[in-house]
C-alpha atoms as a PDB file:
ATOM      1  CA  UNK A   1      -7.178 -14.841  12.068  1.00  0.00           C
ATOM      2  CA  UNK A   2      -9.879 -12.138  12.391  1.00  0.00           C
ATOM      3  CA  UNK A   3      -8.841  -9.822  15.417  1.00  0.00           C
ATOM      4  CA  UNK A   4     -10.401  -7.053  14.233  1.00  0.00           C
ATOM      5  CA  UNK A   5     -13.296  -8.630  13.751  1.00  0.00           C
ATOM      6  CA  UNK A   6     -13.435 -10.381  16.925  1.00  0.00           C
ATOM      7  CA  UNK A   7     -12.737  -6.938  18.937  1.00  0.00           C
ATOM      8  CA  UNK A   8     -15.297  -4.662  17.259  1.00  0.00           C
ATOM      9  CA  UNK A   9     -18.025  -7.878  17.286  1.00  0.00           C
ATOM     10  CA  UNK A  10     -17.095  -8.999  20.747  1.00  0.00           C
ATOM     11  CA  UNK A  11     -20.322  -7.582  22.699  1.00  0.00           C
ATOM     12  CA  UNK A  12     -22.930  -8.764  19.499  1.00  0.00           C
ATOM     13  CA  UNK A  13     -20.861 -12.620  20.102  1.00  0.00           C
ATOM     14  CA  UNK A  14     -20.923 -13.146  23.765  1.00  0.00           C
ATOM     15  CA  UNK A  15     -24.864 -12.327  23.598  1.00  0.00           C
ATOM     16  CA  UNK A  16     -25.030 -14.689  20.978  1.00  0.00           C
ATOM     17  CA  UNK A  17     -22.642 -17.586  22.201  1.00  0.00           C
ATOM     18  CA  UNK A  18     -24.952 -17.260  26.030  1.00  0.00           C
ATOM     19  CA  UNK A  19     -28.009 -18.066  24.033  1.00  0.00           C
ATOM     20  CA  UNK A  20     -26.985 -21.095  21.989  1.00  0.00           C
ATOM     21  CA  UNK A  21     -24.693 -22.108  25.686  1.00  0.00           C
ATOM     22  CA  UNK A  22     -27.995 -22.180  27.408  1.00  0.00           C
ATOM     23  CA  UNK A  23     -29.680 -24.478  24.757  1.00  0.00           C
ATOM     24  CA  UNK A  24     -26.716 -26.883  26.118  1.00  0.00           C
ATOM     25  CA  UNK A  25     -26.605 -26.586  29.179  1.00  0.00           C
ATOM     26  CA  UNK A  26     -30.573 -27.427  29.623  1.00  0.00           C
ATOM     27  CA  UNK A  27     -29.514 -30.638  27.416  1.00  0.00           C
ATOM     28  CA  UNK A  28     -26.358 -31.340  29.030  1.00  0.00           C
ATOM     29  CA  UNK A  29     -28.147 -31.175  32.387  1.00  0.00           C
ATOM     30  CA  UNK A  30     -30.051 -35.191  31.146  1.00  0.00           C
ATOM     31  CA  UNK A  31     -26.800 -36.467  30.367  1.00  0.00           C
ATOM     32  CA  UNK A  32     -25.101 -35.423  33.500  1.00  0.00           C
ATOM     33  CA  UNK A  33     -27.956 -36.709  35.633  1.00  0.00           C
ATOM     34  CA  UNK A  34     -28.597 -40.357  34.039  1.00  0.00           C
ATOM     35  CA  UNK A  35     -24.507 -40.087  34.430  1.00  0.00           C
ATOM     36  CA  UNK A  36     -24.250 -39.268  38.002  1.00  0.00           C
ATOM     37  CA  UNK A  37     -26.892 -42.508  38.994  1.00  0.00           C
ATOM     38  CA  UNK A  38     -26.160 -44.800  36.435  1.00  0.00           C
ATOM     39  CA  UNK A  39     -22.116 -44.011  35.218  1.00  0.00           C
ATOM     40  CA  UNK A  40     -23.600 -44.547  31.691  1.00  0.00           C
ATOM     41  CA  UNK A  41     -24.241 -41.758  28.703  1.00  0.00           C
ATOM     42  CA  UNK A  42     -27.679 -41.804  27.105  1.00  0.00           C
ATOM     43  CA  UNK A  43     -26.632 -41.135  23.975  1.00  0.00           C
ATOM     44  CA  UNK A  44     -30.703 -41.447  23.084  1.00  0.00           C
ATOM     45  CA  UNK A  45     -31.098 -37.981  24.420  1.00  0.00           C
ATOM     46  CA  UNK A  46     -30.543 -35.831  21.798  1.00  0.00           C
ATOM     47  CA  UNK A  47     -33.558 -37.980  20.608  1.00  0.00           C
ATOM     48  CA  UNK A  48     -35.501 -36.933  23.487  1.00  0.00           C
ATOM     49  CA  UNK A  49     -34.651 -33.261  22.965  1.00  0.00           C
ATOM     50  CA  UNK A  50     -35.583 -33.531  19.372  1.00  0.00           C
ATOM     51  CA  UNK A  51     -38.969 -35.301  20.736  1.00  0.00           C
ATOM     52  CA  UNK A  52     -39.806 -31.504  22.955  1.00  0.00           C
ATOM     53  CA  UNK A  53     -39.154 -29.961  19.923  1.00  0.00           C
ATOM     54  CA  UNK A  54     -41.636 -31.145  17.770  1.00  0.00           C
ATOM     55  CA  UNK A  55     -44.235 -31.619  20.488  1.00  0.00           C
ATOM     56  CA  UNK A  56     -44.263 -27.487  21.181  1.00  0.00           C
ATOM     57  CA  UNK A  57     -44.436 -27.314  16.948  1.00  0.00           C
ATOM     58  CA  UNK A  58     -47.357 -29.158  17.159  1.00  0.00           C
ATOM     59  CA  UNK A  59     -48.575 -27.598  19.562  1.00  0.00           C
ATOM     60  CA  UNK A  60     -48.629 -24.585  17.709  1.00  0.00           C
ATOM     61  CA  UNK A  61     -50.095 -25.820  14.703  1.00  0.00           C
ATOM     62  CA  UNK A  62     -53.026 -27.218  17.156  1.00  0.00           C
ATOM     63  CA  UNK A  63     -53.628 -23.453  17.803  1.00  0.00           C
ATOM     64  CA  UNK A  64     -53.549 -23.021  14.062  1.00  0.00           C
ATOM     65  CA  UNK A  65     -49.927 -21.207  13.766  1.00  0.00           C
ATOM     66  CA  UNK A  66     -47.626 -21.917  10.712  1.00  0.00           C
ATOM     67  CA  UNK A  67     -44.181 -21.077  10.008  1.00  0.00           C
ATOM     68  CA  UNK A  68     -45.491 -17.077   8.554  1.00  0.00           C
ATOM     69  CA  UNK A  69     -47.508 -16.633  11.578  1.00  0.00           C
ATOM     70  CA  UNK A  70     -46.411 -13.197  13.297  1.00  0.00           C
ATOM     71  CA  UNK A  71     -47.483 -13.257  17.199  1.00  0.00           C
ATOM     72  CA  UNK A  72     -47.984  -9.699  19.243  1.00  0.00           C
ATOM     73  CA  UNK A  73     -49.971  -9.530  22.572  1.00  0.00           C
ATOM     74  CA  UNK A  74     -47.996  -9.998  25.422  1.00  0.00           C
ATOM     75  CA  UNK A  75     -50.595 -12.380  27.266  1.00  0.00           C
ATOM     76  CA  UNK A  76     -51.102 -14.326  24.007  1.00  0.00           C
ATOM     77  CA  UNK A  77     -47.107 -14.788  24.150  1.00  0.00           C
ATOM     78  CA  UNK A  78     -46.655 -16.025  27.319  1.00  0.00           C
ATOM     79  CA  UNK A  79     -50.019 -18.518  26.852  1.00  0.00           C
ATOM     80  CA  UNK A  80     -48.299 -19.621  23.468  1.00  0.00           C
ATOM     81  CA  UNK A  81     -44.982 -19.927  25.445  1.00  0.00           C
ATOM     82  CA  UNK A  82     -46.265 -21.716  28.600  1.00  0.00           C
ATOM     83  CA  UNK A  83     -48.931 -23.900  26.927  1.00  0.00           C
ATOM     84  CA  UNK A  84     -45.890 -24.926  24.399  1.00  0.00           C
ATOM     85  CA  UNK A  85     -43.040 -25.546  27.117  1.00  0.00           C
ATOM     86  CA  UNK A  86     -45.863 -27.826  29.357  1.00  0.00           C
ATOM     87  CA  UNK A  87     -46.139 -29.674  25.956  1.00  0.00           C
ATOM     88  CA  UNK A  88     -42.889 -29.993  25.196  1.00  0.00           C
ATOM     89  CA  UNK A  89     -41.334 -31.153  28.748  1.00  0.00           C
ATOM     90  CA  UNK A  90     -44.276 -33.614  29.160  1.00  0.00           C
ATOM     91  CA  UNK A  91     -43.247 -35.049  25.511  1.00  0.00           C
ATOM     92  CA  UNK A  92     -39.928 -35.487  26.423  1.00  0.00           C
ATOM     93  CA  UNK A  93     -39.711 -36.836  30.081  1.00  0.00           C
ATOM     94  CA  UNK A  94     -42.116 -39.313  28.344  1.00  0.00           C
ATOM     95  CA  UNK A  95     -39.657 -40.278  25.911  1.00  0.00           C
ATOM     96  CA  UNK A  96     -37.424 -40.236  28.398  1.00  0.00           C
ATOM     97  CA  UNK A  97     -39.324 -42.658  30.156  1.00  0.00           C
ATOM     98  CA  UNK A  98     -39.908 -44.808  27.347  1.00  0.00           C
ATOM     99  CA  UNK A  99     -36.269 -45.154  26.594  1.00  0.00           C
ATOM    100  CA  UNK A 100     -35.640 -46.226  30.547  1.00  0.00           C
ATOM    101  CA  UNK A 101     -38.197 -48.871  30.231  1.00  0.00           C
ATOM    102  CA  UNK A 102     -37.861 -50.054  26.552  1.00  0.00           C
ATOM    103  CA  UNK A 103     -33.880 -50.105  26.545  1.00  0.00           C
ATOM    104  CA  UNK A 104     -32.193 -49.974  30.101  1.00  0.00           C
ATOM    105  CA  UNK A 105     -34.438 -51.440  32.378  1.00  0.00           C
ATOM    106  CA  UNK A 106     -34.449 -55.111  30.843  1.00  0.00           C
ATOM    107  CA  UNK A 107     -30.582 -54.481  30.474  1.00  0.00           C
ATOM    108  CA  UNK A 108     -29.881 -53.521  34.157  1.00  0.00           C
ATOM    109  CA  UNK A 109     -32.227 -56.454  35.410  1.00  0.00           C
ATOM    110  CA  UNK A 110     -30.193 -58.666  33.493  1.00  0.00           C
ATOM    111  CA  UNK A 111     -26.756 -57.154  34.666  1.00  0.00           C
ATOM    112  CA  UNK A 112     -25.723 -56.224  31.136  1.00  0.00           C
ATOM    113  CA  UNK A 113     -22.224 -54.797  30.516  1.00  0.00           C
ATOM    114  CA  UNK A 114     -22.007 -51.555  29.322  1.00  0.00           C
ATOM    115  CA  UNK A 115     -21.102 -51.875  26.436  1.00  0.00           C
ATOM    116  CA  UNK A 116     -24.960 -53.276  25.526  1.00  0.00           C
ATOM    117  CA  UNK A 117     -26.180 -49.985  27.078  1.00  0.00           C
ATOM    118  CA  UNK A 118     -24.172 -48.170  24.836  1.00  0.00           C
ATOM    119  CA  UNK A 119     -25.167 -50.010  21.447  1.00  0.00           C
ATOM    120  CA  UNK A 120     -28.907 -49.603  22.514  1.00  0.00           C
ATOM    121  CA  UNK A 121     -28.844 -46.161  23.344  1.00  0.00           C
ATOM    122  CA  UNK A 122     -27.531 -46.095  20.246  1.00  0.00           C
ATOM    123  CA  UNK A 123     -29.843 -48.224  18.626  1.00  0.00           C
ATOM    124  CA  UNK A 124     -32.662 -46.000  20.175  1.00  0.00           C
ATOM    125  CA  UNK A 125     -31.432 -43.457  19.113  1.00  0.00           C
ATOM    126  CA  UNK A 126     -31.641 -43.894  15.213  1.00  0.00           C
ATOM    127  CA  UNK A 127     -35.036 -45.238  15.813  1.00  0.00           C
ATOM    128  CA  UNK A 128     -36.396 -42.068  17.354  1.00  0.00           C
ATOM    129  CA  UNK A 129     -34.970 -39.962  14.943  1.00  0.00           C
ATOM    130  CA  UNK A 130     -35.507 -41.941  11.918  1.00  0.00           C
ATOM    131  CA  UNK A 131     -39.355 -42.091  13.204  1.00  0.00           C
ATOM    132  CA  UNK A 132     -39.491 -38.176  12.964  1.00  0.00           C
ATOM    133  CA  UNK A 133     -37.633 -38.342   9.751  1.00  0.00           C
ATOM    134  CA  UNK A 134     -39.948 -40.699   8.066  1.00  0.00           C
ATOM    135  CA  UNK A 135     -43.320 -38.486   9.681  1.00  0.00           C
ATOM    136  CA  UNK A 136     -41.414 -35.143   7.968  1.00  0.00           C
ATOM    137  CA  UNK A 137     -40.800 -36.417   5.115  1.00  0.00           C
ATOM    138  CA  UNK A 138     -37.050 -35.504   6.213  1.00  0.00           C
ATOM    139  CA  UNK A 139     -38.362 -31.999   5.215  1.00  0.00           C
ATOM    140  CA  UNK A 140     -37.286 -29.104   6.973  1.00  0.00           C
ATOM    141  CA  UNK A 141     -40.495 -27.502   9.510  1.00  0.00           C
ATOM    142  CA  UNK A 142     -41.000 -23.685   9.328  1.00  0.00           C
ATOM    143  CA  UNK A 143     -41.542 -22.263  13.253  1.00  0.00           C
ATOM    144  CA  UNK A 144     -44.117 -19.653  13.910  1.00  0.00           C
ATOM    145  CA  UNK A 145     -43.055 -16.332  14.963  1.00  0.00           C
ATOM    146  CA  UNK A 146     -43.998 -16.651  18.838  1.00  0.00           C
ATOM    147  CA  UNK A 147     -41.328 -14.080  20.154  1.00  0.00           C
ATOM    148  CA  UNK A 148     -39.668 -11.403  18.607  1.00  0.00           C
ATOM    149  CA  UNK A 149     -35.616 -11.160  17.684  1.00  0.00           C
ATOM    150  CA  UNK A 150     -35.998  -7.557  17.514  1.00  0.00           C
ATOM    151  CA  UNK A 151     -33.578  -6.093  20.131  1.00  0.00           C
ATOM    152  CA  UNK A 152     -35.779  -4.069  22.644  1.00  0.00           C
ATOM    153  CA  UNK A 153     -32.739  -2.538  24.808  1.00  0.00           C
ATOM    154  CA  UNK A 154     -29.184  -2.220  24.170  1.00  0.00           C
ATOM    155  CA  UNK A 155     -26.092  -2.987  26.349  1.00  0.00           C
ATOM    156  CA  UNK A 156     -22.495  -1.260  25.578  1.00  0.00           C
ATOM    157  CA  UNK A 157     -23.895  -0.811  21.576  1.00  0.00           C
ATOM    158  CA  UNK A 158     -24.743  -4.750  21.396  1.00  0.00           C
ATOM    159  CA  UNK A 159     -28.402  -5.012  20.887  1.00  0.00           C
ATOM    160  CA  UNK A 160     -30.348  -7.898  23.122  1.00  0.00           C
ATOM    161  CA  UNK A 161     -33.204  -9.370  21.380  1.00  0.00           C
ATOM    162  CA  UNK A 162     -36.462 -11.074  23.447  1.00  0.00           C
ATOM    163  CA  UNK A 163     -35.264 -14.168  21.945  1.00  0.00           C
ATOM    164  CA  UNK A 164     -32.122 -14.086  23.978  1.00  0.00           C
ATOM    165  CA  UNK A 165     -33.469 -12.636  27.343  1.00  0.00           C
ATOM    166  CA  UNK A 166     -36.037 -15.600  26.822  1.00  0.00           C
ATOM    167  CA  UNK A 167     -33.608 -17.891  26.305  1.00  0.00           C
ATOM    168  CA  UNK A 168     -30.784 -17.470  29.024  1.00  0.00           C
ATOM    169  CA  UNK A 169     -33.449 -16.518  31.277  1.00  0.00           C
ATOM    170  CA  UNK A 170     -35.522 -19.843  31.217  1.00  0.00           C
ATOM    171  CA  UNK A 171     -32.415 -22.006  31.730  1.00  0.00           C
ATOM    172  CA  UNK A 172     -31.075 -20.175  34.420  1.00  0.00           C
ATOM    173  CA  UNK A 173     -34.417 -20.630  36.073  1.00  0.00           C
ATOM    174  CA  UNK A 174     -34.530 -24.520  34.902  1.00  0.00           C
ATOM    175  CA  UNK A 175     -31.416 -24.626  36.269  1.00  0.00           C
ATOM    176  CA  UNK A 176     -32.096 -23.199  39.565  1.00  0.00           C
ATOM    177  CA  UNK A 177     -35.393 -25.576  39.838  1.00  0.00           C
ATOM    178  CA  UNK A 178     -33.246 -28.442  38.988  1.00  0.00           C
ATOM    179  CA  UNK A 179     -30.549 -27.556  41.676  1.00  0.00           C
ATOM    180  CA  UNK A 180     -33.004 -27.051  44.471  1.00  0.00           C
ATOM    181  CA  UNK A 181     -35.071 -29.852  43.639  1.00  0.00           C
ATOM    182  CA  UNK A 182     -32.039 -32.496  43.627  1.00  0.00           C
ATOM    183  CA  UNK A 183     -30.509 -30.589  46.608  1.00  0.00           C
ATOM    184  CA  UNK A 184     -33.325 -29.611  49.114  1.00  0.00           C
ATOM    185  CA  UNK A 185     -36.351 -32.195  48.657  1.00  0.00           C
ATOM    186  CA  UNK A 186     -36.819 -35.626  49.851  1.00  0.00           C
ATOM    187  CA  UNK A 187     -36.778 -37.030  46.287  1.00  0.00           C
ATOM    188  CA  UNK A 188     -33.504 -35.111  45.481  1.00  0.00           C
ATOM    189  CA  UNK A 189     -31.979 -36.803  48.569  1.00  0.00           C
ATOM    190  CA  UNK A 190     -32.933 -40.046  47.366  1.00  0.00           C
ATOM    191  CA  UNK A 191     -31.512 -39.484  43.682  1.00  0.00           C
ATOM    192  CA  UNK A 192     -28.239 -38.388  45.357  1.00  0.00           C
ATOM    193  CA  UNK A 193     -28.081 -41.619  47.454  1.00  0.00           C
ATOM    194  CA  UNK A 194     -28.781 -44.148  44.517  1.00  0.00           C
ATOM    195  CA  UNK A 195     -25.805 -41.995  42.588  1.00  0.00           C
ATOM    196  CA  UNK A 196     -23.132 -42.301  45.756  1.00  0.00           C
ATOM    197  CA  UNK A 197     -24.010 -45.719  47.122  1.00  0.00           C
ATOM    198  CA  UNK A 198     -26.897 -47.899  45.156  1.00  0.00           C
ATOM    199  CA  UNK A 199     -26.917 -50.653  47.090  1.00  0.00           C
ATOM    200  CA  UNK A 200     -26.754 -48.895  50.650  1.00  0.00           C
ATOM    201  CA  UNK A 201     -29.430 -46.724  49.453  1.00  0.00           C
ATOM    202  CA  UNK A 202     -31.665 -49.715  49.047  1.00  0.00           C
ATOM    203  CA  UNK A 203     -31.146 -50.957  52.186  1.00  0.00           C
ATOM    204  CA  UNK A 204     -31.993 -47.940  53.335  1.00  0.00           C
ATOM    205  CA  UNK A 205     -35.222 -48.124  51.961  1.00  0.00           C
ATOM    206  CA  UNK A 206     -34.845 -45.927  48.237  1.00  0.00           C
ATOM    207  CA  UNK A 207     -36.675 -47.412  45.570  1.00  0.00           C
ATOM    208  CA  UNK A 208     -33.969 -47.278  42.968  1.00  0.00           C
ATOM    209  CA  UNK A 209     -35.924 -48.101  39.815  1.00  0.00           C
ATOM    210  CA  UNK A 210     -38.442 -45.133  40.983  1.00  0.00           C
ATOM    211  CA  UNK A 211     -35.515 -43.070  41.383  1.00  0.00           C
ATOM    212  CA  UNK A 212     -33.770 -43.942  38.313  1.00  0.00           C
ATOM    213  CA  UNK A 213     -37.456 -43.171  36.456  1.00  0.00           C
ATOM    214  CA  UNK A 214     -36.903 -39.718  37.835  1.00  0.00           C
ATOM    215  CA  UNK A 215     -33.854 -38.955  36.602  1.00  0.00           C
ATOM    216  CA  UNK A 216     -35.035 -39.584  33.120  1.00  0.00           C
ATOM    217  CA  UNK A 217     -38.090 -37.324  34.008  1.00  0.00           C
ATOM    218  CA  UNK A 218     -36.047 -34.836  35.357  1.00  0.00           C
ATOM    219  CA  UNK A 219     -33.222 -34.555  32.442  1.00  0.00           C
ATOM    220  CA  UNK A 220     -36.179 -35.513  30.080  1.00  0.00           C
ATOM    221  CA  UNK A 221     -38.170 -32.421  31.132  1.00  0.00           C
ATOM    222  CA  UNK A 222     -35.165 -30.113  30.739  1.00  0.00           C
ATOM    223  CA  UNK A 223     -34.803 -31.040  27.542  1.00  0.00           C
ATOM    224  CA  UNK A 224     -38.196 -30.815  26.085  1.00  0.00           C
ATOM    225  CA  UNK A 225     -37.895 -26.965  27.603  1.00  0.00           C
ATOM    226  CA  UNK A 226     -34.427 -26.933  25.386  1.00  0.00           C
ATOM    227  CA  UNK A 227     -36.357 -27.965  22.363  1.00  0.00           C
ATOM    228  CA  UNK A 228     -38.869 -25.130  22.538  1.00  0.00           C
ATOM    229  CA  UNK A 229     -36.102 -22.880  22.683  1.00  0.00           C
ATOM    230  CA  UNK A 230     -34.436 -23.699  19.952  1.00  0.00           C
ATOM    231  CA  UNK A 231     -37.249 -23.568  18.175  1.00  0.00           C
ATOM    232  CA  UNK A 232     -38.292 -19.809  18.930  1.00  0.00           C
ATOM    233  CA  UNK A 233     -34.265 -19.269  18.339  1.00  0.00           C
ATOM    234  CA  UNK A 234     -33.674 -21.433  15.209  1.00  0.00           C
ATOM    235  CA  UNK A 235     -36.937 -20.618  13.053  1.00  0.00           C
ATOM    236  CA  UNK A 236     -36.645 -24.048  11.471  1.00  0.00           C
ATOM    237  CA  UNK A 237     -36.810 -27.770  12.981  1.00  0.00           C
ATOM    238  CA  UNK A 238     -35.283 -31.070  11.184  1.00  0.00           C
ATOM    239  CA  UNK A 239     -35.558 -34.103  12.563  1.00  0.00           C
ATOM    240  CA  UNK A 240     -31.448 -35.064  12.497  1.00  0.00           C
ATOM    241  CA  UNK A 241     -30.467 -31.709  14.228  1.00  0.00           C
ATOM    242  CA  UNK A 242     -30.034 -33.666  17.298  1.00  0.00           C
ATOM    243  CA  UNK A 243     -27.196 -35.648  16.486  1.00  0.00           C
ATOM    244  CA  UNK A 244     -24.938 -32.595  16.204  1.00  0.00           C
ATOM    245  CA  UNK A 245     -26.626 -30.584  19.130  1.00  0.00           C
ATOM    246  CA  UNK A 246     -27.022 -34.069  21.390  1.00  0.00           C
ATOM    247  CA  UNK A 247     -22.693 -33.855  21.156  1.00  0.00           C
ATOM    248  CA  UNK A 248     -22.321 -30.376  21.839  1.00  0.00           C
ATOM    249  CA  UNK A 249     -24.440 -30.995  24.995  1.00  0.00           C
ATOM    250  CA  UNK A 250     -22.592 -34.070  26.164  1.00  0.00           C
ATOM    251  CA  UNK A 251     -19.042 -32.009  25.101  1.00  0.00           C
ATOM    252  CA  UNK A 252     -20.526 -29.241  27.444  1.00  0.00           C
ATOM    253  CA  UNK A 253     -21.484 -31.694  29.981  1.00  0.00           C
ATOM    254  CA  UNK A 254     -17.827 -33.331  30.209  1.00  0.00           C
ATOM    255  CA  UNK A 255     -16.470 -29.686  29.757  1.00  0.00           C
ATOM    256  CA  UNK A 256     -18.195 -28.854  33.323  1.00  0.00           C
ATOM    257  CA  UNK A 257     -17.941 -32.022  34.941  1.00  0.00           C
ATOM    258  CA  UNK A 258     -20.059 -34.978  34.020  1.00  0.00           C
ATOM    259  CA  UNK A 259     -22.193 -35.949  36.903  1.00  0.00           C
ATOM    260  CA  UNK A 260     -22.451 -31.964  38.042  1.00  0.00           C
ATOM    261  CA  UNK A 261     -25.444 -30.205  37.218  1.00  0.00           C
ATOM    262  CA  UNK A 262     -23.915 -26.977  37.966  1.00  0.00           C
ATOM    263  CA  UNK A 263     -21.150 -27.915  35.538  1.00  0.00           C
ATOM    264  CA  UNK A 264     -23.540 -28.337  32.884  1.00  0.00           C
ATOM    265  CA  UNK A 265     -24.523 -25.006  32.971  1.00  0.00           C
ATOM    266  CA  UNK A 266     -21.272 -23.394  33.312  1.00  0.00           C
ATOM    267  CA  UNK A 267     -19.717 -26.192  30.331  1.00  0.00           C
ATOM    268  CA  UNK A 268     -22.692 -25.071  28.377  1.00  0.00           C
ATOM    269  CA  UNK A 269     -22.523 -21.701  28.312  1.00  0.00           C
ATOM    270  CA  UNK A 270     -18.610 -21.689  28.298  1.00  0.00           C
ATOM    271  CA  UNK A 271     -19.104 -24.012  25.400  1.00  0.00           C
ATOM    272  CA  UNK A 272     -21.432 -21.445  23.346  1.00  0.00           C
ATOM    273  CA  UNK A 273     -18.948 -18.462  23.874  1.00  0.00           C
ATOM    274  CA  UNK A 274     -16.074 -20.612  22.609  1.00  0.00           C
ATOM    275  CA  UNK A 275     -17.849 -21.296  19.359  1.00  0.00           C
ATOM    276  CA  UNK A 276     -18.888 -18.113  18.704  1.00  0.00           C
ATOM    277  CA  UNK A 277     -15.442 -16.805  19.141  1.00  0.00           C
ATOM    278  CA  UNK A 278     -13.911 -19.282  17.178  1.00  0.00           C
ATOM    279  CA  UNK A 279     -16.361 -18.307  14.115  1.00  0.00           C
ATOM    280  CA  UNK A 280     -15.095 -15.288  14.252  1.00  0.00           C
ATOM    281  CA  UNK A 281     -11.710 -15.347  14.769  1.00  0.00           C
ATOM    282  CA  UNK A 282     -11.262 -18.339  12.353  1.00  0.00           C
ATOM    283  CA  UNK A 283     -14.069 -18.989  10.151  1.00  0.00           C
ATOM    284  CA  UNK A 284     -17.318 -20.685  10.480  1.00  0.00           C
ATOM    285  CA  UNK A 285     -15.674 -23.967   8.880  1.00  0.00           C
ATOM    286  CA  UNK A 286     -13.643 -23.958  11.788  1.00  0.00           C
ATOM    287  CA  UNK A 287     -16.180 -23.865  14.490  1.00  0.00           C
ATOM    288  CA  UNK A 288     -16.734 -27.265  15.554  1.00  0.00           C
ATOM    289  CA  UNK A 289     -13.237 -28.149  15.178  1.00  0.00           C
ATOM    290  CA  UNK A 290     -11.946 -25.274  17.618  1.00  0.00           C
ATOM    291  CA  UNK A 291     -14.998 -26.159  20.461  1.00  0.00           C
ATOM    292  CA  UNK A 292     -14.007 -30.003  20.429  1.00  0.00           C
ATOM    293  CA  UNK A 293     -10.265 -28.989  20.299  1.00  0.00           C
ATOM    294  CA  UNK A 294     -10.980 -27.119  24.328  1.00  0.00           C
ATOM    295  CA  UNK A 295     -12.312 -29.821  25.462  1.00  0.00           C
ATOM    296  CA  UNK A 296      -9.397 -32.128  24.978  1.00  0.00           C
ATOM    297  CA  UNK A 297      -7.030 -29.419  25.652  1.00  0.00           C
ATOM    298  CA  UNK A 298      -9.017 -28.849  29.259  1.00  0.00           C
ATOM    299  CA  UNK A 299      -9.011 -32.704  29.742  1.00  0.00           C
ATOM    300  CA  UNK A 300      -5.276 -32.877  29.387  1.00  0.00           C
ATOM    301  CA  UNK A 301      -4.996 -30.436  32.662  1.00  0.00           C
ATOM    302  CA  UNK A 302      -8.106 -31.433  34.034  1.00  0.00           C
ATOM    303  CA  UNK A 303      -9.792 -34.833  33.639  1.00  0.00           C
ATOM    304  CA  UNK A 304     -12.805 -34.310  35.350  1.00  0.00           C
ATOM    305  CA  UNK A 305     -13.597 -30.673  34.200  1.00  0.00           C
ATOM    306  CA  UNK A 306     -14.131 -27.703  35.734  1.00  0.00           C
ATOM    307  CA  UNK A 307     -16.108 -28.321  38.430  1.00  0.00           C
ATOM    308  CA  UNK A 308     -15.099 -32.254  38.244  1.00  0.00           C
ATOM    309  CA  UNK A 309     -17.681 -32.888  41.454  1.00  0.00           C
ATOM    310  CA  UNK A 310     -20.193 -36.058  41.398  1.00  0.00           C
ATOM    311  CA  UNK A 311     -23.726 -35.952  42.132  1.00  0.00           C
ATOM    312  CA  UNK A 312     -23.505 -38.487  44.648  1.00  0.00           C
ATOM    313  CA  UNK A 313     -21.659 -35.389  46.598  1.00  0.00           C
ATOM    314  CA  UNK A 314     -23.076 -32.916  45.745  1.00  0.00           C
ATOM    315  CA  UNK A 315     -24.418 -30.378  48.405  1.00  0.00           C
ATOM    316  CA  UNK A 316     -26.358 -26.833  47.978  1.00  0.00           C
END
């Protein structure tokens, strides 16, 4: 085990394992939502993710960027950035979407177990991804340079890069939307009632397929703002990366609480750290094994993770 090398790289990890955390948490945050209405997993999201982050590539090329294209001009950033993210979160919820009314929606009106909703998620799943694999060629896609990894500050001798600020920065903000938005508006009030009581909710007046098509917007949205991220982070997009990502996201999600949004954030990020760490201390090779390994270990002690609080009762 690499102390040493864990000790004198601790400040360079921690920067490191926030950044790839918050590309979690902003996917964890769909499976945590569809969870908290609909007690099932979408295991088509990492689908939908992958579906943001190919719409913000394209976007790029539109503007006639490639993978060697160097970007400087702060207002050209931010227009790259924000015309991107729009892209990308509009690309997503509709996938999203398309999912909800393609492969749940007939489902739920036919009070399908759910074990059908897992198998077409599933199903859904591969088709999504085998539809980007077949447009690439199931060739790797270079990413223009839109924001620099060049550290601009420094913090305790551990460098912090645009990239990072960028990226911990915009999911804390998504976050924060999200919260506030399920928490404080009329629409959030109506998501929370469909997720504690469906049935009461509708006699009550709550629309629940409009509600349910919001969710999928919602977590849809976050993760098309995920996918632009890990593009400017990555360098390099390939159309199965969200098999492996899609799992860390759900891990993180469970880690937190499933059904939390808060929990999400704090699984993801927790999540990141613990991989970095554990690539250090014990190899690379051993990453996955080591971040998988926590979460059954916290299970054992606590089943319903950290924060272990539904949506249905969830208050600001």
């Amino acid at each position: 085990m690499n102390f040493d090398g864990l000790f004198s790289n601790f400040g360079e990890l921690t920067t490191t394992g926030l950044t790839q955390g918050a590309i979690y948490a902003l996917v964890a945050l769909g499976y945590t939502l569809v969870y908290g209405v609909l007690r099932l997993i979408n295991f088509a999201h990492s689908e939908v993710f992958i579906a943001g982050a190919f719409a913000a590539l394209w976007t790029w090329s539109a503007f006639g960027l490639d993978q060697n294209s160097v970007i400087s001009g702060f207002g050209t950033i931010v227009l790259y950035l924000l015309v991107a993210m729009l892209v990308a979160a509009v690309a997503s919820a509709a996938t999203a979407t398309l999912v909800e009314r393609v492969a749940y929606r007939p489902l739920r009106k036919r009070n399908a177990p759910p074990l059908a909703f897992l198998i077409t998620a599933i199903g859904a799943s591969i088709v999504i991804a085998e539809a980007f694999g077949v447009y690439t060629r199931r060739l790797p896609q270079g990413v223009p340079t839109i924001v620099s990894n060049t550290p601009v500050f420094t913090i305790g001798g551990v460098g912090i890069t645009p990239v990072q600020l960028l990226t911990v920065g915009a999911a804390l903000v998504m976050m924060v939307i999200l919260d506030q938005f399920i928490n404080r508006s009329r629409l959030g009030r109506g998501i929370r009632a469909v997720a504690q009581d469906p049935n009461t909710a509708a006699l009550m007046g709550v629309n629940k397929d409009r509600v349910i098509m919001l969710v999928f917007i919602a977590g849809g949205a976050m993760a098309g703002v995920a996918g632009l991220l890990y593009n400017i982070r990555i360098g390099v997009l390939t159309y199965s990366v969200g098999f492996l990502l899609g799992l860390k996201a759900f891990t993180a999600a469970v880690l937190g609480g499933i059904g939390n949004l808060r929990g999400a954030l704090v699984g993801g990020l927790l999540l990141g750290l613990v991989e970095n760490y554990a690539a250090e201390l014990f190899g690379s090779q051993w990453k996955d094994f080591v971040a998988f390994a926590a979460l059954v270990v916290l299970l054992m002690f606590r089943p319903t993770g950290l924060l272990g609080e539904s949506l249905g009762r969830a208050r600001a």
